[in-house]
C-alpha atoms as a PDB file:
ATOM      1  CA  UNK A   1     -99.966  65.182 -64.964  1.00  0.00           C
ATOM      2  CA  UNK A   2    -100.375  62.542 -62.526  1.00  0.00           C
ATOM      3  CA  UNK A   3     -98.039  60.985 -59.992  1.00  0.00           C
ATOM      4  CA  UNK A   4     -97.285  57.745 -58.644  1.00  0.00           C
ATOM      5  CA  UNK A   5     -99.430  56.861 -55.588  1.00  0.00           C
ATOM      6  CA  UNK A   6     -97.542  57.406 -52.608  1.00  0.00           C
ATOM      7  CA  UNK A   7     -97.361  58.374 -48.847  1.00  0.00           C
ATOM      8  CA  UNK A   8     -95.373  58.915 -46.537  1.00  0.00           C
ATOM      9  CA  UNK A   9     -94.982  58.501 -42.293  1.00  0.00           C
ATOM     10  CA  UNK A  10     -92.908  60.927 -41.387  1.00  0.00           C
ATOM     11  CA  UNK A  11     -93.122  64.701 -41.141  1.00  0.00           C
ATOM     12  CA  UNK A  12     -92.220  66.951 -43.104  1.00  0.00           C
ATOM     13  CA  UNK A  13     -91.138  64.285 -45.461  1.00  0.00           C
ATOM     14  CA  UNK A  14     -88.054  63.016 -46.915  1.00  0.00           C
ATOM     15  CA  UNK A  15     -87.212  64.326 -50.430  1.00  0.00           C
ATOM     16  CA  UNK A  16     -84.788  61.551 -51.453  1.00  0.00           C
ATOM     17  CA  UNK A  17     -88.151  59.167 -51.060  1.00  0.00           C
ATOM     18  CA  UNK A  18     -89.887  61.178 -53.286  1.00  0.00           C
ATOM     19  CA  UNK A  19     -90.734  59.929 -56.997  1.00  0.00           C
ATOM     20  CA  UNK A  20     -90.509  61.687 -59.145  1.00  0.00           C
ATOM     21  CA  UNK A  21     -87.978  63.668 -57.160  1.00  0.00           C
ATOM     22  CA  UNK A  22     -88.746  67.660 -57.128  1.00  0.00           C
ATOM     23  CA  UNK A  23     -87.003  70.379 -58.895  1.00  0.00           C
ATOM     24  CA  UNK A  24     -84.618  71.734 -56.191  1.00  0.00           C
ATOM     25  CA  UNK A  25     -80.937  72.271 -56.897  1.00  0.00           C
ATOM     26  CA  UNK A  26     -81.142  74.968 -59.314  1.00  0.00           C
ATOM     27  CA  UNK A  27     -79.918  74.075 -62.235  1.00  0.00           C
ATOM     28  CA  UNK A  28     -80.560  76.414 -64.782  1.00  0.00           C
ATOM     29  CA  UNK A  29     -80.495  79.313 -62.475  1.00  0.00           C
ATOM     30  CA  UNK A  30     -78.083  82.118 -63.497  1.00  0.00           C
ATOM     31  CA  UNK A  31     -76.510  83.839 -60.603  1.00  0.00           C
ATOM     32  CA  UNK A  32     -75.144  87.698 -60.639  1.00  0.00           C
ATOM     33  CA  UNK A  33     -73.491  87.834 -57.503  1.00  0.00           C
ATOM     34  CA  UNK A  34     -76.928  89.483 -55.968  1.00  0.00           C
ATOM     35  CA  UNK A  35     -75.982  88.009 -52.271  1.00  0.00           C
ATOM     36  CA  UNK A  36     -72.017  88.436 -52.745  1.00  0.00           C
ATOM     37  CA  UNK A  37     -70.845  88.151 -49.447  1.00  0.00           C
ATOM     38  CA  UNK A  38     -74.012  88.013 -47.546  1.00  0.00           C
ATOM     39  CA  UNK A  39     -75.016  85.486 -44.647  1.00  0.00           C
ATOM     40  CA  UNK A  40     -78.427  83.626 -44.378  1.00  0.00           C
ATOM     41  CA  UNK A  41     -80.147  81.755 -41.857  1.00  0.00           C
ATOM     42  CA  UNK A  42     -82.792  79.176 -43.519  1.00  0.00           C
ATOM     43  CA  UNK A  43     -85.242  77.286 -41.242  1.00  0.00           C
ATOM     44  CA  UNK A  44     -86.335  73.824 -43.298  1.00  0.00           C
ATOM     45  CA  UNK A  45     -83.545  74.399 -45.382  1.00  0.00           C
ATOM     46  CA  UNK A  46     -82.720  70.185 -46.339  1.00  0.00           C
ATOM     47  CA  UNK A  47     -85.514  69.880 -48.616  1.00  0.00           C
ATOM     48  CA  UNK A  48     -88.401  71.358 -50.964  1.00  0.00           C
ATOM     49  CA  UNK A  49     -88.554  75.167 -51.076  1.00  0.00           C
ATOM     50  CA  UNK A  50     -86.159  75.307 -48.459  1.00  0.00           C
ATOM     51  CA  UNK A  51     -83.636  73.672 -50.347  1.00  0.00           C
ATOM     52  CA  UNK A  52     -83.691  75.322 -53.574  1.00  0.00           C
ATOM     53  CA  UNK A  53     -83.785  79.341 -51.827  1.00  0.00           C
ATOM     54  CA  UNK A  54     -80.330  77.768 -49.855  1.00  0.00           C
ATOM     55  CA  UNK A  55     -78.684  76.589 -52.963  1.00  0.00           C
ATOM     56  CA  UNK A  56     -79.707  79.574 -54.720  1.00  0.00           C
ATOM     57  CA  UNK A  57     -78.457  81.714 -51.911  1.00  0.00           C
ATOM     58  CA  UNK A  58     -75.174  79.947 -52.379  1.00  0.00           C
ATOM     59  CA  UNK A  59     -75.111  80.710 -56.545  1.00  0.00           C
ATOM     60  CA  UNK A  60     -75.649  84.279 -55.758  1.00  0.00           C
ATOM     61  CA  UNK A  61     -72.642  84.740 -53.212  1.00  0.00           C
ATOM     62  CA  UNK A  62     -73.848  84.101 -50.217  1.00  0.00           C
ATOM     63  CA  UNK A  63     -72.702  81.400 -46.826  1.00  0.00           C
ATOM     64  CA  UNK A  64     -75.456  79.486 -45.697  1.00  0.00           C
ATOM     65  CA  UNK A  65     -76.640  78.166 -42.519  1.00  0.00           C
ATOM     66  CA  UNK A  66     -80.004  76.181 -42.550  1.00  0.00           C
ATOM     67  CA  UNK A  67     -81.981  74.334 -40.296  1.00  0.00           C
ATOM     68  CA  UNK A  68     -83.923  70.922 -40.090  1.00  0.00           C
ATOM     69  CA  UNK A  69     -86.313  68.453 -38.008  1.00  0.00           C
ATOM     70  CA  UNK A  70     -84.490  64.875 -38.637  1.00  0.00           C
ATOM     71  CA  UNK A  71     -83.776  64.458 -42.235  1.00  0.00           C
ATOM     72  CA  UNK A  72     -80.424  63.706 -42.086  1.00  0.00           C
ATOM     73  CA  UNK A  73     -79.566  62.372 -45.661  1.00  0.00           C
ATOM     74  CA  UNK A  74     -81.556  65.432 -47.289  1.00  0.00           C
ATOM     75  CA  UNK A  75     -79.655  67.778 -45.276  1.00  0.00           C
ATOM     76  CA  UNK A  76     -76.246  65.979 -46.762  1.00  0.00           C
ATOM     77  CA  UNK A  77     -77.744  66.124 -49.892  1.00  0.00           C
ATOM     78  CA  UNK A  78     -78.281  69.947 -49.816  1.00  0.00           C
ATOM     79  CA  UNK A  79     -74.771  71.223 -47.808  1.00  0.00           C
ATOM     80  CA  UNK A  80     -72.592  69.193 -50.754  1.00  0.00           C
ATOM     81  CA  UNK A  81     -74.405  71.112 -53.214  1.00  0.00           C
ATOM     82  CA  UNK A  82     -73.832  74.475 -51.450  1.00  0.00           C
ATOM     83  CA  UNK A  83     -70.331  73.848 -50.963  1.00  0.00           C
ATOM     84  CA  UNK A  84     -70.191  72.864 -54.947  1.00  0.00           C
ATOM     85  CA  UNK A  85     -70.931  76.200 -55.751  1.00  0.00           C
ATOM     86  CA  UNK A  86     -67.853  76.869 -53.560  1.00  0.00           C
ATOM     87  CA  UNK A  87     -70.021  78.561 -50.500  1.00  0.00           C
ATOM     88  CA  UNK A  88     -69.661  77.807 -46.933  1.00  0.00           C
ATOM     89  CA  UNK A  89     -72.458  76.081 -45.362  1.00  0.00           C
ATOM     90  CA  UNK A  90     -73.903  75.159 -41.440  1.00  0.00           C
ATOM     91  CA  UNK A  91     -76.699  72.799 -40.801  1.00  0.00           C
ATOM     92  CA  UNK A  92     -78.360  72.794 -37.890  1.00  0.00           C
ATOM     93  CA  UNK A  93     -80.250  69.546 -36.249  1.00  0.00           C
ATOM     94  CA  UNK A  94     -83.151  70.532 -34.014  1.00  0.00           C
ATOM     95  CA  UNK A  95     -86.830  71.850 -33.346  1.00  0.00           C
ATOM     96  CA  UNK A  96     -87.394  75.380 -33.843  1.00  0.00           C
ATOM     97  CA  UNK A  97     -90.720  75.125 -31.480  1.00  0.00           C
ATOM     98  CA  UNK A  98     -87.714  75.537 -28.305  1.00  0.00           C
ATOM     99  CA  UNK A  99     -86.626  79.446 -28.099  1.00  0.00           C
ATOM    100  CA  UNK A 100     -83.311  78.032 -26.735  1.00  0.00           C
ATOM    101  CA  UNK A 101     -82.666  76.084 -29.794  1.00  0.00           C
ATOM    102  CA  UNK A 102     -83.506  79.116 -32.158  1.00  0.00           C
ATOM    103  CA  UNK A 103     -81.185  81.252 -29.900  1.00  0.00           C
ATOM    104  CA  UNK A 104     -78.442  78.771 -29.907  1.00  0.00           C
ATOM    105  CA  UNK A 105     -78.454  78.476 -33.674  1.00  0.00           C
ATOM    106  CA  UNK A 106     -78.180  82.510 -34.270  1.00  0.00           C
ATOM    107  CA  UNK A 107     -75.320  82.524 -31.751  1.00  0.00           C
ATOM    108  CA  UNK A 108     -73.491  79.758 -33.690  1.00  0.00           C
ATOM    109  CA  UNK A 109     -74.465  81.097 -36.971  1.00  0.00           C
ATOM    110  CA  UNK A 110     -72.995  84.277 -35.961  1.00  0.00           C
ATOM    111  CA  UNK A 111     -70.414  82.972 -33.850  1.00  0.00           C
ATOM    112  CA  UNK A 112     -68.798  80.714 -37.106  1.00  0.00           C
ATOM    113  CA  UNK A 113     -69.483  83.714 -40.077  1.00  0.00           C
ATOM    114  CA  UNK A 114     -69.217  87.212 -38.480  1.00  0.00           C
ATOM    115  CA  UNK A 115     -72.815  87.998 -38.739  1.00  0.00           C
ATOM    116  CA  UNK A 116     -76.192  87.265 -40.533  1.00  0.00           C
ATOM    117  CA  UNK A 117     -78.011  89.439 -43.007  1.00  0.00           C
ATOM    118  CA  UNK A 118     -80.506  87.381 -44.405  1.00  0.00           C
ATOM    119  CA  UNK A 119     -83.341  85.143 -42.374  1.00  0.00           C
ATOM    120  CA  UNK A 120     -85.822  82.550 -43.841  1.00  0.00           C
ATOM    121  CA  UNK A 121     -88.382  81.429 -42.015  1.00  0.00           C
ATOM    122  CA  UNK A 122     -89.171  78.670 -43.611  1.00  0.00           C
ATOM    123  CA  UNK A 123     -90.047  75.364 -41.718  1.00  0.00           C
ATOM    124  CA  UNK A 124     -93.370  74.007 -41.332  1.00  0.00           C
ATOM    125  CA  UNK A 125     -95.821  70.481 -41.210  1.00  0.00           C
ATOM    126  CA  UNK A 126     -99.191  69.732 -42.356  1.00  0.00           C
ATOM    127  CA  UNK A 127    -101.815  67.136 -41.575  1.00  0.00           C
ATOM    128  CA  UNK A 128    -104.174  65.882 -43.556  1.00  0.00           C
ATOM    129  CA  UNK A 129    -108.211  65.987 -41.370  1.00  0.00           C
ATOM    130  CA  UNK A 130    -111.519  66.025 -43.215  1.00  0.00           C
ATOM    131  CA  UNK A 131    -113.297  66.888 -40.402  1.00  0.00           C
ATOM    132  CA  UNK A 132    -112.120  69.843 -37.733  1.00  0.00           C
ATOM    133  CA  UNK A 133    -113.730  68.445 -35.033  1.00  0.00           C
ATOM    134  CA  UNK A 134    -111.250  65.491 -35.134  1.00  0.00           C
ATOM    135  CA  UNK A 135    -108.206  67.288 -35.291  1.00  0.00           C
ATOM    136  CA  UNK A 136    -105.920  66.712 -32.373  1.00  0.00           C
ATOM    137  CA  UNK A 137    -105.042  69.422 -29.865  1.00  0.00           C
ATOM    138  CA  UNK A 138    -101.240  68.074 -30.193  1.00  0.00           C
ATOM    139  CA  UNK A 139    -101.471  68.658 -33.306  1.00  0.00           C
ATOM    140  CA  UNK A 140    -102.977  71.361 -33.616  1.00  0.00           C
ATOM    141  CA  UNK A 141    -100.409  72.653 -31.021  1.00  0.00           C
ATOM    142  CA  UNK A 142     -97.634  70.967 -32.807  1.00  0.00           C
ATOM    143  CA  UNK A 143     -98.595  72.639 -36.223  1.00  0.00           C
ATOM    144  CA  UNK A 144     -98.314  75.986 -34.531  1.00  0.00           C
ATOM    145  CA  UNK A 145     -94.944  75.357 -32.855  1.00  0.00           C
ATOM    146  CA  UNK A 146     -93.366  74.431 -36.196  1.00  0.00           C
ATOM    147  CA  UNK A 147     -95.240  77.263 -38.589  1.00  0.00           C
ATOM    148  CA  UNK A 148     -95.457  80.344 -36.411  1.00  0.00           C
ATOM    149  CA  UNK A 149     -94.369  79.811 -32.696  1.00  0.00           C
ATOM    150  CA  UNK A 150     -90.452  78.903 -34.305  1.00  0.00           C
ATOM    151  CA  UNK A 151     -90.676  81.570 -36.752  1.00  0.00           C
ATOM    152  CA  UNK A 152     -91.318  84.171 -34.516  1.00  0.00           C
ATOM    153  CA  UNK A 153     -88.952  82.637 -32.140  1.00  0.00           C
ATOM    154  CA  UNK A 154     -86.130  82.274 -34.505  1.00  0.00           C
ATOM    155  CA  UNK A 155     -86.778  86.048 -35.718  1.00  0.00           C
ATOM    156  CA  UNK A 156     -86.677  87.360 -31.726  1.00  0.00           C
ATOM    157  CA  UNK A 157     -83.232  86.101 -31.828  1.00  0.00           C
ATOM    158  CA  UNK A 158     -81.672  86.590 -34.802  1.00  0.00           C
ATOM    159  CA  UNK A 159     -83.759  90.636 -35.238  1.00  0.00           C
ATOM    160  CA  UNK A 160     -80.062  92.103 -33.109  1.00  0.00           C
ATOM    161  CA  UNK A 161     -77.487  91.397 -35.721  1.00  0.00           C
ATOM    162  CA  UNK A 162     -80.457  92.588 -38.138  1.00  0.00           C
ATOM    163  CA  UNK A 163     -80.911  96.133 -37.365  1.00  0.00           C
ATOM    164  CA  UNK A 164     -77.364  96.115 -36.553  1.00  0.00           C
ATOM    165  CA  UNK A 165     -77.256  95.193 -40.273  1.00  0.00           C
ATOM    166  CA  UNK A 166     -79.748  96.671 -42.040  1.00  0.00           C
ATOM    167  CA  UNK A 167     -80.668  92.856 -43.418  1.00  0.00           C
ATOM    168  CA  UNK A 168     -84.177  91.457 -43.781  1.00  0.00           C
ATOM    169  CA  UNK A 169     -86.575  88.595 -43.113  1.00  0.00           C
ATOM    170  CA  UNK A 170     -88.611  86.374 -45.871  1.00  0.00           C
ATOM    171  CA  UNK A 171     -91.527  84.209 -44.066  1.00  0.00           C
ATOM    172  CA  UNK A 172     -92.978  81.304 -45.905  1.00  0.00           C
ATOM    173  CA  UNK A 173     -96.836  82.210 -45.706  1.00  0.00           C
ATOM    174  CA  UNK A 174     -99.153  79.662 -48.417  1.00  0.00           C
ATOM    175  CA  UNK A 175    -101.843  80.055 -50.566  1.00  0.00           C
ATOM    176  CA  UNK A 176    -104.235  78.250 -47.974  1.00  0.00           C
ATOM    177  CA  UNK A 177    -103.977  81.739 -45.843  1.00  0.00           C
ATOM    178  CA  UNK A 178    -105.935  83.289 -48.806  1.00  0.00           C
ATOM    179  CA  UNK A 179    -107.877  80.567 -50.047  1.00  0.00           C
ATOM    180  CA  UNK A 180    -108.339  78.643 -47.195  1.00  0.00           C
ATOM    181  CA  UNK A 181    -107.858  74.555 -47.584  1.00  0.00           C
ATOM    182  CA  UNK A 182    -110.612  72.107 -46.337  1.00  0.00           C
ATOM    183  CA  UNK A 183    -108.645  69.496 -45.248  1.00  0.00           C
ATOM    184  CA  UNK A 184    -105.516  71.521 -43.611  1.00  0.00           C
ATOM    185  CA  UNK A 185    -107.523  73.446 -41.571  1.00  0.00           C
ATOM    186  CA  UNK A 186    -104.698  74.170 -38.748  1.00  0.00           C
ATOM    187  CA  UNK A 187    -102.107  74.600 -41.585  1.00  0.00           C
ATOM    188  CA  UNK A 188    -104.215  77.272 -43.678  1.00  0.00           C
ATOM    189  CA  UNK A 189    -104.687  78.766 -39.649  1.00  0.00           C
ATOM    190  CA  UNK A 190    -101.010  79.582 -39.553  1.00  0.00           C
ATOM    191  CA  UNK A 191    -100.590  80.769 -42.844  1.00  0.00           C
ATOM    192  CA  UNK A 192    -102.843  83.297 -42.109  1.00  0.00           C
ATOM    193  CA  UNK A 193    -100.538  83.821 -38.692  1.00  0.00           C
ATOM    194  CA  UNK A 194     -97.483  84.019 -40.691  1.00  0.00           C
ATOM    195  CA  UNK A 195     -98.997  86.865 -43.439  1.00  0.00           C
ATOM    196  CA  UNK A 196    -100.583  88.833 -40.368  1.00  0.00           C
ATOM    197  CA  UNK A 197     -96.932  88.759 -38.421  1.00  0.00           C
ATOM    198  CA  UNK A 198     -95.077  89.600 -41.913  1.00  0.00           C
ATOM    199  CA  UNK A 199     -97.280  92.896 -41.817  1.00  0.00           C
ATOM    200  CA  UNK A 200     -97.187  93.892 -38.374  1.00  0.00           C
ATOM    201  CA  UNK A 201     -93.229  93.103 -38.079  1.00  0.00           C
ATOM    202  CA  UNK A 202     -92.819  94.916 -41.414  1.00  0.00           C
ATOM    203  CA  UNK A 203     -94.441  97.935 -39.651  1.00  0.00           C
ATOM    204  CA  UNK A 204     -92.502  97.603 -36.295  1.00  0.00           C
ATOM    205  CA  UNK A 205     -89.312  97.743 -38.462  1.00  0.00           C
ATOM    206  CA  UNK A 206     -89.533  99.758 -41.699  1.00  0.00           C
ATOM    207  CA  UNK A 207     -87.712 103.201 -39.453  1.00  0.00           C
ATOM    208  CA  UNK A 208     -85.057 100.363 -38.216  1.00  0.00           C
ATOM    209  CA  UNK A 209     -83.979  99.161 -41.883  1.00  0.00           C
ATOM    210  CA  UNK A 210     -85.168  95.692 -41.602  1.00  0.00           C
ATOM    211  CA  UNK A 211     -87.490  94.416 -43.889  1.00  0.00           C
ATOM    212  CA  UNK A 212     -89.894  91.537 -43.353  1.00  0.00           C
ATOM    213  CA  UNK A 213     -91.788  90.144 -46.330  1.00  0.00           C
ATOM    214  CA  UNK A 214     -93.150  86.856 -47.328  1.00  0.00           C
ATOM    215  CA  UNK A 215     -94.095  84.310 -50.255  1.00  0.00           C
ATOM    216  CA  UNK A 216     -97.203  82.501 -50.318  1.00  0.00           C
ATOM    217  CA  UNK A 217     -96.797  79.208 -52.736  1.00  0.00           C
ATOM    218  CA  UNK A 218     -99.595  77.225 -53.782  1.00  0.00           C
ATOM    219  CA  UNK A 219     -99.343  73.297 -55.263  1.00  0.00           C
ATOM    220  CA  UNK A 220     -95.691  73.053 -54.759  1.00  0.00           C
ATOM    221  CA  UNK A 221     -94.332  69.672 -55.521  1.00  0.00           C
ATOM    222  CA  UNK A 222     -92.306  69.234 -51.836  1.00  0.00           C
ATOM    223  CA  UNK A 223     -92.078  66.217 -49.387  1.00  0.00           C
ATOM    224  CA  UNK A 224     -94.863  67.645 -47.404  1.00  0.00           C
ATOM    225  CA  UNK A 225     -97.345  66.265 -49.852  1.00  0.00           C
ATOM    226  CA  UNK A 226     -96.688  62.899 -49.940  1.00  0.00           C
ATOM    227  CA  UNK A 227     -96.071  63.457 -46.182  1.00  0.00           C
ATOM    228  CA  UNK A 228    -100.092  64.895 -45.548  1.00  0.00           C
ATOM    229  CA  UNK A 229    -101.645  63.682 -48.371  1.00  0.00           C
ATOM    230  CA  UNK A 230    -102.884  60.347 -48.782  1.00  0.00           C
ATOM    231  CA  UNK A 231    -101.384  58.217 -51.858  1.00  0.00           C
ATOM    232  CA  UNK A 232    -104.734  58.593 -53.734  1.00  0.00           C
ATOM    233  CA  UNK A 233    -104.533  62.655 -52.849  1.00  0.00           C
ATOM    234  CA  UNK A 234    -101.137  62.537 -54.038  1.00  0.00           C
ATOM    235  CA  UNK A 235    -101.857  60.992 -57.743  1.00  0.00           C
ATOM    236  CA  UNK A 236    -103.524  63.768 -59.299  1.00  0.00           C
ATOM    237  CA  UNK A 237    -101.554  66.619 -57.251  1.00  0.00           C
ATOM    238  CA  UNK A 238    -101.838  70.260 -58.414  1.00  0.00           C
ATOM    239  CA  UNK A 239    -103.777  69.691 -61.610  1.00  0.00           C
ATOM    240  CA  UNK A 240    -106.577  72.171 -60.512  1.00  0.00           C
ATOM    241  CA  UNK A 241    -103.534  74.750 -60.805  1.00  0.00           C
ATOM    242  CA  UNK A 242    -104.744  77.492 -63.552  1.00  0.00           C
ATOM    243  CA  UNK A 243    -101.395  76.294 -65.153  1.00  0.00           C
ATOM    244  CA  UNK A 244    -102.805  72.210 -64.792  1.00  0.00           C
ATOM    245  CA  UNK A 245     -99.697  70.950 -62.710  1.00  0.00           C
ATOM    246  CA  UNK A 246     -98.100  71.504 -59.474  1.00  0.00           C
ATOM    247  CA  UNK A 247     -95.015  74.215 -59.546  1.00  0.00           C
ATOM    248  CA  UNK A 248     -91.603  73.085 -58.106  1.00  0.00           C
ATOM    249  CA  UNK A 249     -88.956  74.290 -55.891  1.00  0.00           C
ATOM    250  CA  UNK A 250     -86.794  76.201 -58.173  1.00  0.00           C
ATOM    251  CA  UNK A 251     -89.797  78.075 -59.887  1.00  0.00           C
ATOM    252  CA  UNK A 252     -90.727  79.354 -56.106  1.00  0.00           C
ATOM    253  CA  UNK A 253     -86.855  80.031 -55.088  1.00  0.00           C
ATOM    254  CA  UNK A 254     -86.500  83.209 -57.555  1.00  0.00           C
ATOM    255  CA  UNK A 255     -88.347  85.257 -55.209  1.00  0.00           C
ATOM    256  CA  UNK A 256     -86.928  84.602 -52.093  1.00  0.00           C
ATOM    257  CA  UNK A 257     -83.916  86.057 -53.699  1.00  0.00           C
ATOM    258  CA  UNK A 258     -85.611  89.041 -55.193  1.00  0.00           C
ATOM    259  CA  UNK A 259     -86.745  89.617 -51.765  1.00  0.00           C
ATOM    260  CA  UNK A 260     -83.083  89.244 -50.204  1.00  0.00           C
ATOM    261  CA  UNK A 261     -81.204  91.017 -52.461  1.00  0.00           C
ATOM    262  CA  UNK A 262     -81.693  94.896 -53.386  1.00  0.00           C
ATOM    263  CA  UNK A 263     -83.613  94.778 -56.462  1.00  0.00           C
ATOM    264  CA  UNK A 264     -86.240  94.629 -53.782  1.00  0.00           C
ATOM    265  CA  UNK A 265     -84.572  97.410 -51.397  1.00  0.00           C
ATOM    266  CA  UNK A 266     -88.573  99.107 -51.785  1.00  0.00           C
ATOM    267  CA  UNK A 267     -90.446  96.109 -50.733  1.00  0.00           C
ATOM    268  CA  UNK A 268     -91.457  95.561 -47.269  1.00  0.00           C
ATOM    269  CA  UNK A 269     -95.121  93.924 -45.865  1.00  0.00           C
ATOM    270  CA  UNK A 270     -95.317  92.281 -49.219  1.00  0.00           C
ATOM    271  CA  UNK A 271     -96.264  89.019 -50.278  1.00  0.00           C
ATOM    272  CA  UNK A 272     -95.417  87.655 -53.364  1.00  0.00           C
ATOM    273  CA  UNK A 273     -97.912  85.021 -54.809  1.00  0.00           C
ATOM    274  CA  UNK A 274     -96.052  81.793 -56.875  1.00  0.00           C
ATOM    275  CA  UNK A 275     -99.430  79.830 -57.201  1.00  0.00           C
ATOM    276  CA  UNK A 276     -99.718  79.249 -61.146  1.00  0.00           C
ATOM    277  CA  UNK A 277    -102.489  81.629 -62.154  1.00  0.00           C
ATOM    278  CA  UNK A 278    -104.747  81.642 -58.667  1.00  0.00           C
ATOM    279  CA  UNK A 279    -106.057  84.847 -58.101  1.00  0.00           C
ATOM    280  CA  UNK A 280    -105.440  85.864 -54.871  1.00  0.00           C
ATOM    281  CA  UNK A 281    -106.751  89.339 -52.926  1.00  0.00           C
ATOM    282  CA  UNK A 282    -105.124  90.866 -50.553  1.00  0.00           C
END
């Protein structure tokens, strides 16, 4: 398949400027009540991947709280259709790279629903660079702050009200931490981060019923690729997928729930692999 050239400014991209616009409100899913009076906490929760796990949160039972950079209209977009599925929902204006922010979120989050059972770290940029030697050291700083630093950040503060109740934390890692990706070179850096701090925080907390797993898309049809890419990148994106197109947001959102709910009560240091047909070790 091929897309309409197109690029975008702005990080991480604005989903409503998107064409065609992605898969993310969860149409056909069929809830079962999996997250029936659960709480989550979803970092880059207005658009993308982000969107669809926060919508399909909100089918399975659950009150959602999510997080994002600037996208205003996205974010408005995303809390109507949570509270169409009759779920109450927080959003959350900010920049997870500042601790404070990240604290102040958990304590409203908490403060407005009780508690918080389920986290998502989810948020994260990427910059197109052929050539690593002209990569930026603000942005190579800035692509840490937004993909790791937050995460970890987010977790410190909300990892209290988790052992208090026995919930769990799903990281965003990327097929780039396997595979690396030529051109994304601090972004497929990260990814590796995020899938070494899934395992190691999976560890520190399997004896305190926590668990901490991950998913690792690949060729995801988000507004972070017309956001990094440029429009010529963008025309023929995800057709060297086994599969010969890009997936979308709903197709990736399935697991996050799997991995929230307790079909997965089992599963901890895991990462689940949505790439279409990449083989991935490890």
């Amino acid at each position: 398949m091929a897309f309409p050239a197109q690029h975008q400014k702005h990080q991480p991209g604005d989903e409503h400027a998107m064409d065609p616009a992605p898969e993310s409100f969860m149409k056909n899913y069929k809830a079962a009540d999996k997250l029936k009076d659960k709480v989550a906490l979803i970092s880059g929760g207005d658009s993308g991947i982000g969107r669809a796990v926060a919508i399909g949160y909100a089918k399975e039972g659950a009150e959602v709280a999510f997080i994002y950079r600037d996208e205003d209209k996205d974010a408005e977009i995303t809390k109507e259709h949570i509270e169409n599925e009759g779920r109450r929902c927080l959003t959350f204006r900010g920049d997870i790279a500042s601790k404070a922010f990240c604290d102040d979120v958990v304590k409203q989050v908490i403060s407005r629903f009780g508690k918080l059972d389920i986290l998502v770290n989810n948020a994260a940029e990427q910059h197109y660079c052929e050539e690593f030697e002209d990569i930026p050291e603000e942005q190579i700083r800035r692509t840490f702050d937004s993909n790791i630093f937050g995460a970890m950040f987010l977790t410190q503060a909300a990892l209290p009200q988790l052992k208090e109740r026995g919930g769990c934390v799903i990281n965003t890692a990327s097929i780039t931490a396997y595979q690396g990706q030529p051109v994304l070179m601090d972004y497929a850096t990260t990814k590796g981060a995020v899938v070494g701090f899934t395992r190691a925080l999976a560890g520190n907390l399997a004896d305190k019923g926590v668990r901490v797993n991950a998913v690792a898309p690949g060729p995801i049809w988000t507004p972070l690729i017309p956001a990094s890419f440029p429009a010529e990148k963008v025309v023929h994106f995800g057709e060297s997928s086994k599969m010969g197109r890009p997936g979308q947001p709903d197709e990736v959102a399935p697991a996050y729930i799997y991995l929230a709910c307790a079909d997965s009560s089992y599963v901890t240091g895991q990462t689940i692999h949505i790439n279409g047909g990449a083989i991935v070790g490890g």
